[in-house]
PDB file of N, CA and C in Angstrom:
ATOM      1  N   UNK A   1     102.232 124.080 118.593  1.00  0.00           N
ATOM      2  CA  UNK A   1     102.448 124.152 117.157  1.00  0.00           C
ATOM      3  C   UNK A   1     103.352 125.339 116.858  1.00  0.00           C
ATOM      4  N   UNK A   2     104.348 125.055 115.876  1.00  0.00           N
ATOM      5  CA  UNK A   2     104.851 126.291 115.484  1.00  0.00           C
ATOM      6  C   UNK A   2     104.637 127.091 114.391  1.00  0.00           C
ATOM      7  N   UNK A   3     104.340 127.864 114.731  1.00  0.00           N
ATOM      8  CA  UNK A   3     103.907 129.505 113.836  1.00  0.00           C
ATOM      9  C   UNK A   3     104.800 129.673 112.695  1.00  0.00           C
ATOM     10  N   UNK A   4     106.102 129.081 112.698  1.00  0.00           N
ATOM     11  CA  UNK A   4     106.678 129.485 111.356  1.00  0.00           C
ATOM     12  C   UNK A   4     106.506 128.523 110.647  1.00  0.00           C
ATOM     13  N   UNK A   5     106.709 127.691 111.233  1.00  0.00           N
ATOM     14  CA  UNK A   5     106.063 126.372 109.834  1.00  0.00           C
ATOM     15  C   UNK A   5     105.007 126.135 109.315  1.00  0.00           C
ATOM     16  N   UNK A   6     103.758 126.654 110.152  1.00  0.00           N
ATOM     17  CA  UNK A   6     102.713 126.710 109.426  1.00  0.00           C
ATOM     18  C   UNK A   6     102.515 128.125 108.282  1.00  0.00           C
ATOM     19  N   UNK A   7     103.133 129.086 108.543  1.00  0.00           N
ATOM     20  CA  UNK A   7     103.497 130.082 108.083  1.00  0.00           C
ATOM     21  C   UNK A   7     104.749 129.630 106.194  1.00  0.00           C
ATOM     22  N   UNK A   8     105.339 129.073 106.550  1.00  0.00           N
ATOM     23  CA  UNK A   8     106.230 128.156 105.506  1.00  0.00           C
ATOM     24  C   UNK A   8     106.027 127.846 104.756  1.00  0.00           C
ATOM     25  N   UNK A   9     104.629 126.561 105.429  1.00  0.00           N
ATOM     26  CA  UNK A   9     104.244 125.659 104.505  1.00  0.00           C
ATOM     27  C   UNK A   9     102.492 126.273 103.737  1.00  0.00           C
ATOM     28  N   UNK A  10     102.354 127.367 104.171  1.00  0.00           N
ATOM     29  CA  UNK A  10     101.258 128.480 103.650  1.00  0.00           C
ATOM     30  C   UNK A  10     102.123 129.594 102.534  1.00  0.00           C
ATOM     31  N   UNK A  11     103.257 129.703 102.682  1.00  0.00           N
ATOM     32  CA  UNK A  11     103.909 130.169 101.692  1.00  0.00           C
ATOM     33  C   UNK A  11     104.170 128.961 100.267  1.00  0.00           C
ATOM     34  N   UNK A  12     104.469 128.187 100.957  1.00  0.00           N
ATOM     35  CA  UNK A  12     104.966 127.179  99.970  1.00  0.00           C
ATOM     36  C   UNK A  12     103.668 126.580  99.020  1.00  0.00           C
ATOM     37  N   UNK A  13     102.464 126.600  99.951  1.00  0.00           N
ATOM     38  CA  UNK A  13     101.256 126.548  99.090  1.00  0.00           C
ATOM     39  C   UNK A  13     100.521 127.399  98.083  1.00  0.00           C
ATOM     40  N   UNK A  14     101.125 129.135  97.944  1.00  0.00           N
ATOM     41  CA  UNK A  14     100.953 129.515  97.358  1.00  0.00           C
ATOM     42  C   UNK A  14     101.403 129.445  96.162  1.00  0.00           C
ATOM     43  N   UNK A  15     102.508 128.539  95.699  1.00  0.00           N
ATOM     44  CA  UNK A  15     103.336 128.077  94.278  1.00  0.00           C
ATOM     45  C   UNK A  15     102.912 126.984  93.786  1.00  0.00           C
ATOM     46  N   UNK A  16     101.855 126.188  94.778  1.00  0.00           N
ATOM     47  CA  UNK A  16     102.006 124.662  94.275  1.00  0.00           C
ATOM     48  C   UNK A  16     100.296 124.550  93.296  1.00  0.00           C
ATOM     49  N   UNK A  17     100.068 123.871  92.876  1.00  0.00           N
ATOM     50  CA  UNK A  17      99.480 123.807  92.229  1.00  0.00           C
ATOM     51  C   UNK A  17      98.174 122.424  91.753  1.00  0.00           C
ATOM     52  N   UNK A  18      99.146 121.244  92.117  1.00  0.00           N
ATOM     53  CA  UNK A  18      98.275 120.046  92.616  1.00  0.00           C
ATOM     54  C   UNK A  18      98.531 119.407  93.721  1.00  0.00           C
ATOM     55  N   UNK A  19      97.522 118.182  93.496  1.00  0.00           N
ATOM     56  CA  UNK A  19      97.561 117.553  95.048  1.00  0.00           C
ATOM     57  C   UNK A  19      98.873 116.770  95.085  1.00  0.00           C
ATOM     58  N   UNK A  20      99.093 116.181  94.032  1.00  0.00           N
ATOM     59  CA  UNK A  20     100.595 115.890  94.323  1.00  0.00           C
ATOM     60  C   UNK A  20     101.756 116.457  94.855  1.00  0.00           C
ATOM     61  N   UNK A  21     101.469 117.808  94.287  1.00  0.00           N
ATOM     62  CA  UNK A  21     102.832 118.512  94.850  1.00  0.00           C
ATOM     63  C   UNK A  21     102.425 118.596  96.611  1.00  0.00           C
ATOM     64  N   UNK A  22     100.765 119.119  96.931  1.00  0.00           N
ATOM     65  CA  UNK A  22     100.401 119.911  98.332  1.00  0.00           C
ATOM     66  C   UNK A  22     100.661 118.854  99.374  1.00  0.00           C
ATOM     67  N   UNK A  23     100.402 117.933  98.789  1.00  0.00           N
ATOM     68  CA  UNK A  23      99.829 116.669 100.087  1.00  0.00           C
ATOM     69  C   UNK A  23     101.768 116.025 100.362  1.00  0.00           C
ATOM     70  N   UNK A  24     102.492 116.074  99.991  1.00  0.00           N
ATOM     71  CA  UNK A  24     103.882 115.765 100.850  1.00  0.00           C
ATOM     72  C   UNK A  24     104.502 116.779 101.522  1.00  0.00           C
ATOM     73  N   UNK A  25     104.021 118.052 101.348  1.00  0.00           N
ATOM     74  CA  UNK A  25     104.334 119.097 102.020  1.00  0.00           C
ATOM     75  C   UNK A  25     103.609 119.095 103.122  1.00  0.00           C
ATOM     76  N   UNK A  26     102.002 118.965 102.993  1.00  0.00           N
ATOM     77  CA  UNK A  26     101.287 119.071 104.254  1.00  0.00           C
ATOM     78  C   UNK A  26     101.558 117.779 105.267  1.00  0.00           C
ATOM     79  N   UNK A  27     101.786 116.478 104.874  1.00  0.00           N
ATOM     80  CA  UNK A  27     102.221 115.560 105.600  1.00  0.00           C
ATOM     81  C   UNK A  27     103.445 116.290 106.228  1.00  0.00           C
ATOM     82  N   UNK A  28     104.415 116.401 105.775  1.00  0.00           N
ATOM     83  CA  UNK A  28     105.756 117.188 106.270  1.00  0.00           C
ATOM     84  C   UNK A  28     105.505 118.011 107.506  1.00  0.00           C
ATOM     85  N   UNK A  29     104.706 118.475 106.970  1.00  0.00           N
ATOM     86  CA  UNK A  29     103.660 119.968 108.383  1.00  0.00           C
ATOM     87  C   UNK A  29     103.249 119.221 109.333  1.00  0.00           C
ATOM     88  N   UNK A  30     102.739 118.233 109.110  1.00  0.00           N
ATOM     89  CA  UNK A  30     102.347 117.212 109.914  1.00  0.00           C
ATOM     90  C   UNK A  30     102.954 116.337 111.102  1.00  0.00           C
ATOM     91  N   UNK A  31     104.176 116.079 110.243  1.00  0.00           N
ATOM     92  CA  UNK A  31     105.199 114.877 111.096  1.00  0.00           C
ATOM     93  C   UNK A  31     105.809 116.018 111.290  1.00  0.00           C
ATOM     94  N   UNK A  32     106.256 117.407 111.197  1.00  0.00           N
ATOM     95  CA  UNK A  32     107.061 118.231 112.111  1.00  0.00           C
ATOM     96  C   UNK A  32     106.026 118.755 113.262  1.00  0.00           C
ATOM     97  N   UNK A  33     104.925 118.748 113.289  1.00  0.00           N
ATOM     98  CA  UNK A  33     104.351 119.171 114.449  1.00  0.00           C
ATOM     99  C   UNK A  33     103.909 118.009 115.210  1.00  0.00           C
ATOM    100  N   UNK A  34     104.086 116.682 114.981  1.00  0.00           N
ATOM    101  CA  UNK A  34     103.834 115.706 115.698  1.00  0.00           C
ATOM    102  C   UNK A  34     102.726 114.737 115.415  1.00  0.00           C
ATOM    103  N   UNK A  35     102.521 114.906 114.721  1.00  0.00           N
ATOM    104  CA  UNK A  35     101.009 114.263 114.034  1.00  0.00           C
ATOM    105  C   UNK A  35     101.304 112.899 113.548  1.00  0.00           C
ATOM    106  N   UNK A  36     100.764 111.825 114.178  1.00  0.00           N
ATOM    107  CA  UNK A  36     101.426 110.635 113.532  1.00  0.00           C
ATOM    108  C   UNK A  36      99.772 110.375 112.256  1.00  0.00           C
ATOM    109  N   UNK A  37      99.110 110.697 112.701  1.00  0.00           N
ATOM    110  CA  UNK A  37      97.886 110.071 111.881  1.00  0.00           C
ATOM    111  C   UNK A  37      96.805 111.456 111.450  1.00  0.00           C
ATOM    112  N   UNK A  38      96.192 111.463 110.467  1.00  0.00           N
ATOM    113  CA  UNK A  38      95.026 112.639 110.450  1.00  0.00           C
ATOM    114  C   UNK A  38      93.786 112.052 108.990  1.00  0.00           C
ATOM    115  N   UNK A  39      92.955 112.785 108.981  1.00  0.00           N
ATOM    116  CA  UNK A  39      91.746 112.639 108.144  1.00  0.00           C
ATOM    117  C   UNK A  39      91.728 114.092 107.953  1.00  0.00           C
ATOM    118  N   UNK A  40      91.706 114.382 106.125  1.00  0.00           N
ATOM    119  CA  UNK A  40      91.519 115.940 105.977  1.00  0.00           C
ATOM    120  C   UNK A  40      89.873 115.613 105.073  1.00  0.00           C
ATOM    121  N   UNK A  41      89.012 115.642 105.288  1.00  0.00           N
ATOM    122  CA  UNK A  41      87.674 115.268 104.690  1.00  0.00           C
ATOM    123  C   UNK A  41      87.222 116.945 104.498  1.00  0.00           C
ATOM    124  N   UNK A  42      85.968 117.017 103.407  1.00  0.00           N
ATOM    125  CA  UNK A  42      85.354 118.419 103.143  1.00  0.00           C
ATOM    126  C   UNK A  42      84.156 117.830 103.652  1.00  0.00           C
ATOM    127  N   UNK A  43      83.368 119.340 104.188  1.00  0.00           N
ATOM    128  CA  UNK A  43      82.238 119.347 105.450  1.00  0.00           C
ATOM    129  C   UNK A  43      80.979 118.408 104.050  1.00  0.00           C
ATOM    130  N   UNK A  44      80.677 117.252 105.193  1.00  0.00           N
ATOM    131  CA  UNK A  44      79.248 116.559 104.310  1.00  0.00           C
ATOM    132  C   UNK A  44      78.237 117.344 104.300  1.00  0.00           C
ATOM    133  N   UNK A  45      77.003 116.623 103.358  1.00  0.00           N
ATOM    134  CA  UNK A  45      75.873 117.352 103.707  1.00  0.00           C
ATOM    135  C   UNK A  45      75.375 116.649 104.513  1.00  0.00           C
ATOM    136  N   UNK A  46      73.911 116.564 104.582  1.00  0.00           N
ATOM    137  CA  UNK A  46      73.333 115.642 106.126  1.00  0.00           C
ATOM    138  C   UNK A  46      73.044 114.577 105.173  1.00  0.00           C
ATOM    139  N   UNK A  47      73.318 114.104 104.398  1.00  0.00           N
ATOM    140  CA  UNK A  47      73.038 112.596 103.620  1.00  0.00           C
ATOM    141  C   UNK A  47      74.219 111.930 102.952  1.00  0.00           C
ATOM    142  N   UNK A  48      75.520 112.871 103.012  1.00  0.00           N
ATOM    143  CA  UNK A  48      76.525 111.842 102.403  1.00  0.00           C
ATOM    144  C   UNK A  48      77.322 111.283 103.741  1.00  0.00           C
ATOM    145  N   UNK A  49      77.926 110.352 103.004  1.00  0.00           N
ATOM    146  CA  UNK A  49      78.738 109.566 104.616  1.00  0.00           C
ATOM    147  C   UNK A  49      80.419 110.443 104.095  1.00  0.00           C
ATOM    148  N   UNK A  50      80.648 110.642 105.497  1.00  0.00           N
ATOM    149  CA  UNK A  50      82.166 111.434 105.619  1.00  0.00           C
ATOM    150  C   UNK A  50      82.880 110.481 104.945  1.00  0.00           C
ATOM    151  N   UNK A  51      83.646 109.438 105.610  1.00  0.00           N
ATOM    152  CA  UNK A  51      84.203 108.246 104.748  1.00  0.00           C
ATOM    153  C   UNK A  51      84.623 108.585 103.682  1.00  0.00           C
ATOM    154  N   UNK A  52      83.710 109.199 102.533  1.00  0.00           N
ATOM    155  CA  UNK A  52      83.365 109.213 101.153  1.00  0.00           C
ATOM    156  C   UNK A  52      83.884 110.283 100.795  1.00  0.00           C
ATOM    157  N   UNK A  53      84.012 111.286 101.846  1.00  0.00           N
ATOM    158  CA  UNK A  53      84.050 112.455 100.962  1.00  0.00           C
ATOM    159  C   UNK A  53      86.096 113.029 101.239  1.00  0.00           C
ATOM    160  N   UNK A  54      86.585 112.196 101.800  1.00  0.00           N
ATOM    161  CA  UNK A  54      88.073 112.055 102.593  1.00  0.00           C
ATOM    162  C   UNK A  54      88.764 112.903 101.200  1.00  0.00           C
ATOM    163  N   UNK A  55      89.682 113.864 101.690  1.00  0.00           N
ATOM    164  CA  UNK A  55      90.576 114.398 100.793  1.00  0.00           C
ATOM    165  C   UNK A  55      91.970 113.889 100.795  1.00  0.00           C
ATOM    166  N   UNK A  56      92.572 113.421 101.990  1.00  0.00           N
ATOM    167  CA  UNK A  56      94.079 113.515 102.389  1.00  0.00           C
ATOM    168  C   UNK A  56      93.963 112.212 103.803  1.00  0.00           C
ATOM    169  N   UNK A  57      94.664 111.704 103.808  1.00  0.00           N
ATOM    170  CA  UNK A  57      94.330 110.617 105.539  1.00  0.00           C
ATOM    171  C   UNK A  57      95.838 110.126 105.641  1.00  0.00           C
ATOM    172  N   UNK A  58      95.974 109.264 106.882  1.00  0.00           N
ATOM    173  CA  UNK A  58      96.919 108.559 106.775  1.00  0.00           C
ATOM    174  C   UNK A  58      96.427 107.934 108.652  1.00  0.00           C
ATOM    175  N   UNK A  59      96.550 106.704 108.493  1.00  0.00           N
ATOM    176  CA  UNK A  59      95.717 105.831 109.782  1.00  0.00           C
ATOM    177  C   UNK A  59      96.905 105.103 109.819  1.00  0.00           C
ATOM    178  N   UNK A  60      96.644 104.715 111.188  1.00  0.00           N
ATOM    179  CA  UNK A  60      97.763 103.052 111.785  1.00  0.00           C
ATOM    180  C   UNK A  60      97.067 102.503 111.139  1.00  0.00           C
ATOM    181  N   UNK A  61      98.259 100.886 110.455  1.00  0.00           N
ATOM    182  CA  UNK A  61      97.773  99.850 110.197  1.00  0.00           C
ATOM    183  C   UNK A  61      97.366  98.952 110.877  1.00  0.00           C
ATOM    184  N   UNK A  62      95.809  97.952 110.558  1.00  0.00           N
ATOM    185  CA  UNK A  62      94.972  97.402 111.578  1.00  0.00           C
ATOM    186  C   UNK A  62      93.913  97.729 111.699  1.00  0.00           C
TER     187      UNK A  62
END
């Protein structure tokens, strides 16, 4: 992974403000470090299903 782009795109998050603006930048972070697919979910408790609680994703189709 490279250190300046995550560095970049942590600068660039300090201006932004919604998920619209964050989430094509962090994809960007993403497909420059190689990432074809990811799940950004917040930690469940022991009774909700993860699934549910998904912030950001992007899966192969199928």
């Amino acid at each position: 992974m490279n250190i300046t782009l995550l560095v970049q795109f942590l600068a660039l998050l300090e201006e932004m403000k919604t998920r619209e603006e964050i989430l094509p930048e962090f994809e960007r972070l993403l497909d420059r470090c190689g990432f074809d697919f990811y799940g950004l979910i917040r930690q469940p408790k022991p009774h909700e299903n993860p699934l549910r609680l998904l912030l950001a994703g992007r899966w192969p189709d199928g």
